[in-house]
Protein backbone atom coordinates (compact mmCIF):
# COMPACT_ATOMS: atom_id res chain seq x y z
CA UNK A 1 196.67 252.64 171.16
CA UNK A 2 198.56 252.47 168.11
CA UNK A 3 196.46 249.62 166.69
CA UNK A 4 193.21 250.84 168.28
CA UNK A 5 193.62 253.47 166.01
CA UNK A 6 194.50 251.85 162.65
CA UNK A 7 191.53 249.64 163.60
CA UNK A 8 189.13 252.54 164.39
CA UNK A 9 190.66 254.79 160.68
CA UNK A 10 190.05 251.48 159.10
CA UNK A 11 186.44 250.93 159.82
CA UNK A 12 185.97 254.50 159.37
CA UNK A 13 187.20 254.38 155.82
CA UNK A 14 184.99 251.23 154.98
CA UNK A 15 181.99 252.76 156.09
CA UNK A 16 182.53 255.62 153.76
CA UNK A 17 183.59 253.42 151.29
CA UNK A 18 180.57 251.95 151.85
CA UNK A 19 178.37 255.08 152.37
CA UNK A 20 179.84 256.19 148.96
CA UNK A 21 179.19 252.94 147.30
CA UNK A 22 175.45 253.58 147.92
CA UNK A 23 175.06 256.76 146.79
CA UNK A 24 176.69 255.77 143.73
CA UNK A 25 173.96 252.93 143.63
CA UNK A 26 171.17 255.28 144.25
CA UNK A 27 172.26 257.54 141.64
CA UNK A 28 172.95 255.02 139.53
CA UNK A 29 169.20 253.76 140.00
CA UNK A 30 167.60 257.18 139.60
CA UNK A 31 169.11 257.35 135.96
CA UNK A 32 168.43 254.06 134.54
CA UNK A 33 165.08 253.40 133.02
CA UNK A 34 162.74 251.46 134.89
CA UNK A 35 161.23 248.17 133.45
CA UNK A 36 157.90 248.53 132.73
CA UNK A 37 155.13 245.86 131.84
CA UNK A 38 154.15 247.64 128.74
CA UNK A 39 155.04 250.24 126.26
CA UNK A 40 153.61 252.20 128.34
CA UNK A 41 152.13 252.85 131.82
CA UNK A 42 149.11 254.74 132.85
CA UNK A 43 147.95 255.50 136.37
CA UNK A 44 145.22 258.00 137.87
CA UNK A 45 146.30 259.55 141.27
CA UNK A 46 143.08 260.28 143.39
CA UNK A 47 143.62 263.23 145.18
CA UNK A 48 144.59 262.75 148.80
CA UNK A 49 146.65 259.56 148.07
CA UNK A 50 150.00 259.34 150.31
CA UNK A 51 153.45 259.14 148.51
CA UNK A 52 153.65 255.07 149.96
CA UNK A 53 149.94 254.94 148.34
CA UNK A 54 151.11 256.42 144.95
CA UNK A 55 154.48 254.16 144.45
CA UNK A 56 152.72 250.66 145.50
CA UNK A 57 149.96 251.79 142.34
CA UNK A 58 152.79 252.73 139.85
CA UNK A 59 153.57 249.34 140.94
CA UNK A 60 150.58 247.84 140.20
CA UNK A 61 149.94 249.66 137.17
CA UNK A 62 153.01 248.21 135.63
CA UNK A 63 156.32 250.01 136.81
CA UNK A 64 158.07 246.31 137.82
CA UNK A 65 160.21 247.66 140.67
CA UNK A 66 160.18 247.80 144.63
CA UNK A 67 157.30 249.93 145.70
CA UNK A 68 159.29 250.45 148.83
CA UNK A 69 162.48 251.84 146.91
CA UNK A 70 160.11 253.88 145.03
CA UNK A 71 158.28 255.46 147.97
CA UNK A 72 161.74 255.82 149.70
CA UNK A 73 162.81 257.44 146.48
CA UNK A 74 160.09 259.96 147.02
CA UNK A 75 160.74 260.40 150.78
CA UNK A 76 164.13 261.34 149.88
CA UNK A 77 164.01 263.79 147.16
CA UNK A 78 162.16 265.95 149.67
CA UNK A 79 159.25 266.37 146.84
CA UNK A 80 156.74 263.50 148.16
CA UNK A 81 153.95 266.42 149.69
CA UNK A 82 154.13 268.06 146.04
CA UNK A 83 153.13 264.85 144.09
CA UNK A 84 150.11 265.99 142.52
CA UNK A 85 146.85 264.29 142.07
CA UNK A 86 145.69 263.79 138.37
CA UNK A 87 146.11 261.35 135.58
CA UNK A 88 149.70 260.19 134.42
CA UNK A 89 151.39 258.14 131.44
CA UNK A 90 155.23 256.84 131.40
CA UNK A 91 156.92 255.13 128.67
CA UNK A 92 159.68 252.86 128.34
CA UNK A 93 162.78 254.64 129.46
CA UNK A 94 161.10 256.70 132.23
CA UNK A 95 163.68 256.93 135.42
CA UNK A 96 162.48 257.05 139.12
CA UNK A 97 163.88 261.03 138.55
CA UNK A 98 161.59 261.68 135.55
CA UNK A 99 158.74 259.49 137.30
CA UNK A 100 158.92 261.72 140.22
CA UNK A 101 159.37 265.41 138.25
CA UNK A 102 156.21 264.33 136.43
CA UNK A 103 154.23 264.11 139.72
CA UNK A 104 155.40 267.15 140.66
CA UNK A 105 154.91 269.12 137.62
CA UNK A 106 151.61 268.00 137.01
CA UNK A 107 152.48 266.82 133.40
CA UNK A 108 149.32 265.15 133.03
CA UNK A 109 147.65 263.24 130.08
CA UNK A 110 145.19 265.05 129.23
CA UNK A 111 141.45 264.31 127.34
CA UNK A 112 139.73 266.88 125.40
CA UNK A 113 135.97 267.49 124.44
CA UNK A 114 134.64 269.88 122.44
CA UNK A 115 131.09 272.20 122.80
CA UNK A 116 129.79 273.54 119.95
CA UNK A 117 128.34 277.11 119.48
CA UNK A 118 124.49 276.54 118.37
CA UNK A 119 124.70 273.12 120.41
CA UNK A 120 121.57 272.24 122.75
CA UNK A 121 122.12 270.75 126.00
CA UNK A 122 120.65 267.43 125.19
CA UNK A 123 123.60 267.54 122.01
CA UNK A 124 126.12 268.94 124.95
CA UNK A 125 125.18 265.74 127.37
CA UNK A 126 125.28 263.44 124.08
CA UNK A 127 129.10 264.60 123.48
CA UNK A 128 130.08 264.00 126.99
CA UNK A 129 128.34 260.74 127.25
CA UNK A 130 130.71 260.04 124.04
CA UNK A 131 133.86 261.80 125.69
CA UNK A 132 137.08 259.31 126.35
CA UNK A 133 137.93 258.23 129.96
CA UNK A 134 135.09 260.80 131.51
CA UNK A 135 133.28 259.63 134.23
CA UNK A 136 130.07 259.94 133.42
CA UNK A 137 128.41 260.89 137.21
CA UNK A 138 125.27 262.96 134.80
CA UNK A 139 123.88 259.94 132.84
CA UNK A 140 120.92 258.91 135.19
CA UNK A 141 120.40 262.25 136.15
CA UNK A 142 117.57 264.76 134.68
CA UNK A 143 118.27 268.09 133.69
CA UNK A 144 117.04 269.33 136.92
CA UNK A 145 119.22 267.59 139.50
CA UNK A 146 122.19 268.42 137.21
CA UNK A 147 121.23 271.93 137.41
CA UNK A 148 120.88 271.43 141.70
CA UNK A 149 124.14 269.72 141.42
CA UNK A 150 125.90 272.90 139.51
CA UNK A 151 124.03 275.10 142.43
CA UNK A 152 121.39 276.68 140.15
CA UNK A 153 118.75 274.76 141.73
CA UNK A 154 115.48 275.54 139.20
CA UNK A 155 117.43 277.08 136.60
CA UNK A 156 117.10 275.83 132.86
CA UNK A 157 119.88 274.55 131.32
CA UNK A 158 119.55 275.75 128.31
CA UNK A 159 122.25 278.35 126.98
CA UNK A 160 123.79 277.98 130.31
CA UNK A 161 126.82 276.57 129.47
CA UNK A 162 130.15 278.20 127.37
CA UNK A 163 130.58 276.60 124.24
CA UNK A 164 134.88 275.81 124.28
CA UNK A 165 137.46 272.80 123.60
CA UNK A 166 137.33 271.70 127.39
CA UNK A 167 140.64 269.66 128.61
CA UNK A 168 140.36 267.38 131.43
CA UNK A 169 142.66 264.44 133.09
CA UNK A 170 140.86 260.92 132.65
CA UNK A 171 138.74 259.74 135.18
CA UNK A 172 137.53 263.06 135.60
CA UNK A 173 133.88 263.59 136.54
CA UNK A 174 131.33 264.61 133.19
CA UNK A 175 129.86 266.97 136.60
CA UNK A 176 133.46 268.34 136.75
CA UNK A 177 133.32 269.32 132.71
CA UNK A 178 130.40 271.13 132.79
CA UNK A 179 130.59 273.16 135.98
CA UNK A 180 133.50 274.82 134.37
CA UNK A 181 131.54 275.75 131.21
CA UNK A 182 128.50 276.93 133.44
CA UNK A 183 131.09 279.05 135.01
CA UNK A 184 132.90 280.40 132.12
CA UNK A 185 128.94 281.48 131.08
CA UNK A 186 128.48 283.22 133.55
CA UNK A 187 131.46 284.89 133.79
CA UNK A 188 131.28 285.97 129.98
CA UNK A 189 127.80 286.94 130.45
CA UNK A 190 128.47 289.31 132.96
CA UNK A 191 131.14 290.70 131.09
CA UNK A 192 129.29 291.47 127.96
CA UNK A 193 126.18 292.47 129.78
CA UNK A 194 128.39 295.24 131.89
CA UNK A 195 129.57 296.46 128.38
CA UNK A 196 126.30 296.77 126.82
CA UNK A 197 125.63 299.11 124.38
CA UNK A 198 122.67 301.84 125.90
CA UNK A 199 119.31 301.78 125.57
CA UNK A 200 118.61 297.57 124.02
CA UNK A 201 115.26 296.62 124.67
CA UNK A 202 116.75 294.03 127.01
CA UNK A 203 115.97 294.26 130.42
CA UNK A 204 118.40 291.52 132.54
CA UNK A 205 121.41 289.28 131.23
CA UNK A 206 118.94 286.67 130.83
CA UNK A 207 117.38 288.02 128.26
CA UNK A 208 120.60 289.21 126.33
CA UNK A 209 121.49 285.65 126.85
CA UNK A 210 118.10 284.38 124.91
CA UNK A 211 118.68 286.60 122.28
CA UNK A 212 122.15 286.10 121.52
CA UNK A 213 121.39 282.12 121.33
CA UNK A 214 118.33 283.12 118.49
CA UNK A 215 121.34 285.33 116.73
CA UNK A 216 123.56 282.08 117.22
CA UNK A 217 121.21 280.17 115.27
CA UNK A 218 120.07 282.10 112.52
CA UNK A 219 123.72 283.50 111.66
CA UNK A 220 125.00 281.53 108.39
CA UNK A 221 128.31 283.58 108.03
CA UNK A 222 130.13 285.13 110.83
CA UNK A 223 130.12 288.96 108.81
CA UNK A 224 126.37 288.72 109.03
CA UNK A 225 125.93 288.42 112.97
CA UNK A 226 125.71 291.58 114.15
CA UNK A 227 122.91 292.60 111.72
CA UNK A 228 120.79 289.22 112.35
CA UNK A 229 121.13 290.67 116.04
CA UNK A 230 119.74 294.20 114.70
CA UNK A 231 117.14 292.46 113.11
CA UNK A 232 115.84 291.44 116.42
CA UNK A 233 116.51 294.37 118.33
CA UNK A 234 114.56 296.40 116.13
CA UNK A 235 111.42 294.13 116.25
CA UNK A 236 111.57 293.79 119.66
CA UNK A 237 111.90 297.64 119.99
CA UNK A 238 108.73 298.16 117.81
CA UNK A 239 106.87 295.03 119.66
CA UNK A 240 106.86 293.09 116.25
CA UNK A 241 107.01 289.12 116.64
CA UNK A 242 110.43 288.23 116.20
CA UNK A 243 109.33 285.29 113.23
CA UNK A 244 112.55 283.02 113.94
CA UNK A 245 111.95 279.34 113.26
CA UNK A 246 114.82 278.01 114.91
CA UNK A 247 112.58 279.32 118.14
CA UNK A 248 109.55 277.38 116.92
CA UNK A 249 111.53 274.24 116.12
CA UNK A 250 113.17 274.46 119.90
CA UNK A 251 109.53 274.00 121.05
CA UNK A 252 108.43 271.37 119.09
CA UNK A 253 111.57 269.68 120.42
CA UNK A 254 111.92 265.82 119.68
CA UNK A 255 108.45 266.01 117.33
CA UNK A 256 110.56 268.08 115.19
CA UNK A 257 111.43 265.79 111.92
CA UNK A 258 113.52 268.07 110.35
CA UNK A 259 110.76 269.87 107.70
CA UNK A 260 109.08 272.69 108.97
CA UNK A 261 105.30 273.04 108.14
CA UNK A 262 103.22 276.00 108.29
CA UNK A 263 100.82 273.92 110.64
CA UNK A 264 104.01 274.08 112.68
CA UNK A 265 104.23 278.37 112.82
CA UNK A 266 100.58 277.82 113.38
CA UNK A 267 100.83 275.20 116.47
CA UNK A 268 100.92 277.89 119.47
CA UNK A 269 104.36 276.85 122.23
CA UNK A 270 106.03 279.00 124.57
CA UNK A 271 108.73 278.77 122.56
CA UNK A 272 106.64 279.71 118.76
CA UNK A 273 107.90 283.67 117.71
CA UNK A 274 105.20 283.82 115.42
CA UNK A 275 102.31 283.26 117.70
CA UNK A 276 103.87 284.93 120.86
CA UNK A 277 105.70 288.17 121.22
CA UNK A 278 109.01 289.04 122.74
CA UNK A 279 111.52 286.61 123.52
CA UNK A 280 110.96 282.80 124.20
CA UNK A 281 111.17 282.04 127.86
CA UNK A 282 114.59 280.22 127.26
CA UNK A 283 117.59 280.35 125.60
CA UNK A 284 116.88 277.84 122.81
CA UNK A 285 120.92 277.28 122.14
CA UNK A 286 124.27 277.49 123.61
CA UNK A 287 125.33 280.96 122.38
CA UNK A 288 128.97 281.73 121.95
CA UNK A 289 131.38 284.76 122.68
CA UNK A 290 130.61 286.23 118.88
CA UNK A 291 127.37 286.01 119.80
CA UNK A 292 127.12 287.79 123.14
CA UNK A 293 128.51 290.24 121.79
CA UNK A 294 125.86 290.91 118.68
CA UNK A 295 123.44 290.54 120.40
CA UNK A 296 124.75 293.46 123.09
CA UNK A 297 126.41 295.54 120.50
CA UNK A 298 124.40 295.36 117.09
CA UNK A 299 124.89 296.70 114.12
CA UNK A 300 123.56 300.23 113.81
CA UNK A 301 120.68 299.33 111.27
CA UNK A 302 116.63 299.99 110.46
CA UNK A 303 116.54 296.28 109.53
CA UNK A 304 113.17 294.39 109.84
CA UNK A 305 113.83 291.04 107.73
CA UNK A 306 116.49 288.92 106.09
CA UNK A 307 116.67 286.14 104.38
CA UNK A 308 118.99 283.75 103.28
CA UNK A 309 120.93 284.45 99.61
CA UNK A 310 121.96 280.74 99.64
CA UNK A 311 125.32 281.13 99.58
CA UNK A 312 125.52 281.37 103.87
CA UNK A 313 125.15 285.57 104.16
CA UNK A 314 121.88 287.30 104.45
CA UNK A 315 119.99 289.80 102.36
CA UNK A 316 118.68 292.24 104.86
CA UNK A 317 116.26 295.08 104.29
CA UNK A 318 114.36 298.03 106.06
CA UNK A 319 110.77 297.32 104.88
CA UNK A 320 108.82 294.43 104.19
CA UNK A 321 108.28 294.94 100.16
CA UNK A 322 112.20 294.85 100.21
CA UNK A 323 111.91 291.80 102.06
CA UNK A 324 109.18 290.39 99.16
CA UNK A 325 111.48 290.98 96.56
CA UNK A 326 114.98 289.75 98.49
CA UNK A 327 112.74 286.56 99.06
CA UNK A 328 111.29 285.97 95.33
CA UNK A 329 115.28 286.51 94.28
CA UNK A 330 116.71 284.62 96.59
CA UNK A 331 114.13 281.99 97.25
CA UNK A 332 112.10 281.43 94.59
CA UNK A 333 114.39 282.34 92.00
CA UNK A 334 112.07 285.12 90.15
């Protein structure tokens, strides 16, 4: 019995000898860096991908180690279900532990576009179509099924969209991009429209949303925006065409060569303020949050006119033989 038990003590000490020997192997793997094939590793995790899915492509990406340790490794830590879809980079010296907190944090490398204020959509689409690692799921589509695809089936997407720096992981969907800016539009819309200031000759949020994209592009400096927006209030108040050329060049669209010609204010569009009253049917840019807010809060003035001092402000006045001399001064240098 004697030796039966030395035997058993003996085999019992190996085993944890050889239980501890293992665990000093496995931590001894989770700390060192893993070899990579290059400098550094990149690898896009569709969403839905199993934990043995995600370890064979680090594999395949680059990561030269055992795709079964590595989706052991993640069976282990308890953390596999929290691996998180979305686009990764490792460099040398990563570890299987830093690999795996990365997953689960969602540290992601991240791409960036940005959407200018005063932007049209066919500039917005041109930017994306330029973006880095975007998939571009909008290029053979017209501005219609884009619109259907967003959910605003017969909507124009004009001044639809929030102009913002827009981060997004690579591989990522142009689609993806700008349902969040239609979204963020609408939500700031609503917001500014709820805070309105009373009685604006504006009957809906579309048409605050047409206005503030005319005050978007006629504002040179930032002080002069909520007067450009009085401007137009006040016309639109005493039924006066609004007279804004940015409007009339919108409408002549690509036929627009950069000079504006009086046979242009003449040439009658939906979109000409000097031969139709009230506001174009459309937003004509993409307005930002400055100028949502002009055009729903403007400046308490009697302001008909302005024109431009050359400098990027505005010289604004009441009546129009103000507005004659502010435009021999300024203009025609008399």
């Amino acid at each position: 019995m004697k030796t039966l038990g030395k035997a058993l003590l003996t085999l019992s000490l190996m085993a944890l000898l050889a239980l501890g020997a293992a665990a000093a192997g496995a931590w001894w793997w989770l700390q060192r860096p893993m070899t990579l094939a290059a400098p550094s590793v990149e690898l896009s995790i569709e969403a839905g991908s199993s934990p043995r899915e995600v370890a064979q492509a680090w594999v395949a990406a680059g990561v030269q180690e055992d795709a079964r340790v590595l989706y052991q490794w993640f069976r282990w830590s308890g953390q596999a279900k929290q691996i998180r879809a979305g686009s990764y980079e490792i460099h040398q010296g990563a570890t299987p532990r830093e690999l795996l907190a990365k997953m689960v944090r969602g540290d992601e490398v991240l791409e960036q576009v940005r959407l200018i204020e005063g932007w049209t959509f066919r500039q917005w689409r041109a930017a994306l179509a330029a973006a880095p690692a975007l998939k571009h799921q909008t290029a053979e589509l017209g501005e219609a099924d884009i619109m259907a695809a967003l959910g605003a089936p017969g909507q124009h997407p004009e001044g639809r969209f929030f102009p913002d720096t827009y981060a997004y992981s690579r591989g990522v969907s142009d689609l993806t991009v700008l349902r969040r800016a239609y979204r963020t539009m609408g939500r700031k819309l609503d917001a500014a429209w709820a805070g309105r200031a009373e009685k604006l000759p504006l009957k809906s949020p579309d048409e605050a949303l047409i206005l503030a994209s005319i005050v978007e592009k006629e504002t040179g400096a930032a002080a002069d925006r909520s007067l450009v927006a009085a401007v137009f209030v006040n016309r639109l108040r005493l039924g006066m065409p609004l007279q804004t050329d940015p409007s009339v060049i919108y409408g002549l669209g690509a036929a627009f060569d950069g000079n504006l010609r009086k046979r242009d204010l003449l040439a009658d569009t939906p979109y000409n303020s000097y031969t139709r009253g009230g506001l174009p049917p459309t937003p004509i840019a993409m307005p930002g949050a400055a100028s949502l807010a002009a055009a729903l809060h403007p400046a308490p003035s009697r302001a008909l006119y302005f024109v431009a001092r050359g400098d990027g402000s505005s010289e604004f006045s009441d009546d129009l033989a103000a507005h004659n001399r502010a435009v021999n001064k300024y203009q025609r240098g008399k």
